[in-house]
Protein backbone atom coordinates (compact mmCIF):
# COMPACT_ATOMS: atom_id res chain seq x y z
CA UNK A 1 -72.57 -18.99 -6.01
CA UNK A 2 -69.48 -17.84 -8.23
CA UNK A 3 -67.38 -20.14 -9.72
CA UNK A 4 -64.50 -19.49 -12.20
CA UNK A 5 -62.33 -21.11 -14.85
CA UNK A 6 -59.70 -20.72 -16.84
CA UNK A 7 -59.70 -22.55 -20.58
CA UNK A 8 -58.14 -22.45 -24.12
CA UNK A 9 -57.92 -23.81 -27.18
CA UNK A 10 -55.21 -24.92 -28.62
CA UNK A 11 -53.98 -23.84 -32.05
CA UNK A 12 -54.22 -27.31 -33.49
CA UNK A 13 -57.69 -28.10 -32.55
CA UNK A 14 -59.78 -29.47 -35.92
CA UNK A 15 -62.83 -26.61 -35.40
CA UNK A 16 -59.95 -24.12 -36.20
CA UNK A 17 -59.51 -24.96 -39.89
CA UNK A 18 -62.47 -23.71 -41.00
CA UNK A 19 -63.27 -20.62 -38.88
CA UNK A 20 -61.71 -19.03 -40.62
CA UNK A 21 -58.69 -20.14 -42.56
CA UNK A 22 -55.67 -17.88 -42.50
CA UNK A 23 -56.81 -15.89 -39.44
CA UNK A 24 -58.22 -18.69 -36.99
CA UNK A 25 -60.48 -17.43 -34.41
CA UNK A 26 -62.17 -20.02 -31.59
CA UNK A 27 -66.04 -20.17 -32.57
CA UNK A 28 -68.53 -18.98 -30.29
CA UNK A 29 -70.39 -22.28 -29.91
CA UNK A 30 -67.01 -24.09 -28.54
CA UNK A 31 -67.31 -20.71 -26.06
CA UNK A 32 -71.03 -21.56 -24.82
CA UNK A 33 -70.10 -25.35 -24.73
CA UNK A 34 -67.19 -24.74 -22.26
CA UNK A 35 -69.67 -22.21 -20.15
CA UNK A 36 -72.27 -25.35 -20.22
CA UNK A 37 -69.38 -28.00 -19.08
CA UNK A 38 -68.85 -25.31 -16.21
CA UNK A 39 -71.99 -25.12 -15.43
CA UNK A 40 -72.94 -28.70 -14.98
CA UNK A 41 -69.66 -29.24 -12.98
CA UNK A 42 -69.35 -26.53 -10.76
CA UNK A 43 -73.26 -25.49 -9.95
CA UNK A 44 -74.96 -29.22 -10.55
CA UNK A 45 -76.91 -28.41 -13.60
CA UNK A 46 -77.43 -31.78 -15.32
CA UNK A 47 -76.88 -33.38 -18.68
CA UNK A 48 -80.28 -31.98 -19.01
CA UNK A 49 -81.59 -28.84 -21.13
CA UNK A 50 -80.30 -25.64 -21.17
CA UNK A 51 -81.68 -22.79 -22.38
CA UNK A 52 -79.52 -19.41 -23.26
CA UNK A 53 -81.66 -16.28 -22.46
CA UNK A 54 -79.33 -13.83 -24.09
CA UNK A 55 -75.51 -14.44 -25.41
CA UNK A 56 -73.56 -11.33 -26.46
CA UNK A 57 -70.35 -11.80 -28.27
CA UNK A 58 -67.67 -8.82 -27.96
CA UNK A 59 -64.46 -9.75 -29.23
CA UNK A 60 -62.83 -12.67 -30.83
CA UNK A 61 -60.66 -15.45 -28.72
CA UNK A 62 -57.44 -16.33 -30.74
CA UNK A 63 -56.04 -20.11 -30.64
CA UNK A 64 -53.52 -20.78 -27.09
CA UNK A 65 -56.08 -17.62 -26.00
CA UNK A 66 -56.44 -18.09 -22.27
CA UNK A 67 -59.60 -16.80 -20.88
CA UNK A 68 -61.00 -16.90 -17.77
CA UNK A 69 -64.91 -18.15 -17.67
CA UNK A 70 -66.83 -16.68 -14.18
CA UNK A 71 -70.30 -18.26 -13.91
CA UNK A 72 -72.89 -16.54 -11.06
CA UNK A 73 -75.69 -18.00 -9.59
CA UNK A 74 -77.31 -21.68 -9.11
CA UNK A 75 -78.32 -24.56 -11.48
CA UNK A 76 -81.54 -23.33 -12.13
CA UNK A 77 -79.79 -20.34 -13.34
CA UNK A 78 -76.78 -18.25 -13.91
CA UNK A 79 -75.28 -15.35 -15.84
CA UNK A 80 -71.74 -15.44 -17.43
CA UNK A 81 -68.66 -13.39 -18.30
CA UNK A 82 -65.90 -14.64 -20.90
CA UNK A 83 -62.79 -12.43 -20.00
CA UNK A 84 -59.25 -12.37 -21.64
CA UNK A 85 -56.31 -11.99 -18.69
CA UNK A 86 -55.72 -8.54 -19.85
CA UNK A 87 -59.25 -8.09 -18.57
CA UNK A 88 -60.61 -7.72 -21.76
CA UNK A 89 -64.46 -8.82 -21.91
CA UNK A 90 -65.17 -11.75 -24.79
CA UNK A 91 -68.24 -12.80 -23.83
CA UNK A 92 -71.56 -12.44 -21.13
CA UNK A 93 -74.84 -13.78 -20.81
CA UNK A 94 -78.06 -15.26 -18.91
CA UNK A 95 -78.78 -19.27 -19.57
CA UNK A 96 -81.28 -21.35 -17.20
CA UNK A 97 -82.40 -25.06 -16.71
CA UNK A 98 -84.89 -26.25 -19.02
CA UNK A 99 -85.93 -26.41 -22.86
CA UNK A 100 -86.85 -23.71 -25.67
CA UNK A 101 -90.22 -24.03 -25.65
């Protein structure tokens, strides 16, 4: 299954502040977060463990940055891409249902 979304964050959002004052930049955790809430809505995955098999950041995501988040596969799991409209790739990866260990 493909599924895709569009998302940003907004210049005034707290996490901002700090990464990294003067030259804000949207972290990669609120990226993998937003990829997870995706996830769990569009393919079922539950509120359960998930487990990120590789992550590969390319390019920063500026504040009011609207990307577009494309998730393939099922719950058990699914690869991403984190694109900009321009096309630009931010962000792909592998996660899958289930703990570290």
């Amino acid at each position: 299954m493909i599924v895709s979304a569009s998302w940003s964050v907004p210049a005034g959002h707290p996490a901002l502040a700090g990464h990294f004052p003067g030259q804000p930049i949207v972290p990669g955790v609120m990226l993998l977060a937003e990829v997870a809430r995706l996830a769990r809505a569009e393919l079922g995955l539950n509120e359960g463990a998930l487990r990120w098999l590789r992550v590969k950041f390319l390019s920063p995501v500026e504040p009011d940055q609207r990307v577009t988040i494309a998730l393939d596969g099922s719950a058990e799991q699914f690869s991403f891409r984190v694109s900009t409209g321009a096309g630009q790739m931010v962000a792909t990866g592998q996660a899958k249902r289930g703990p570290l260990a």
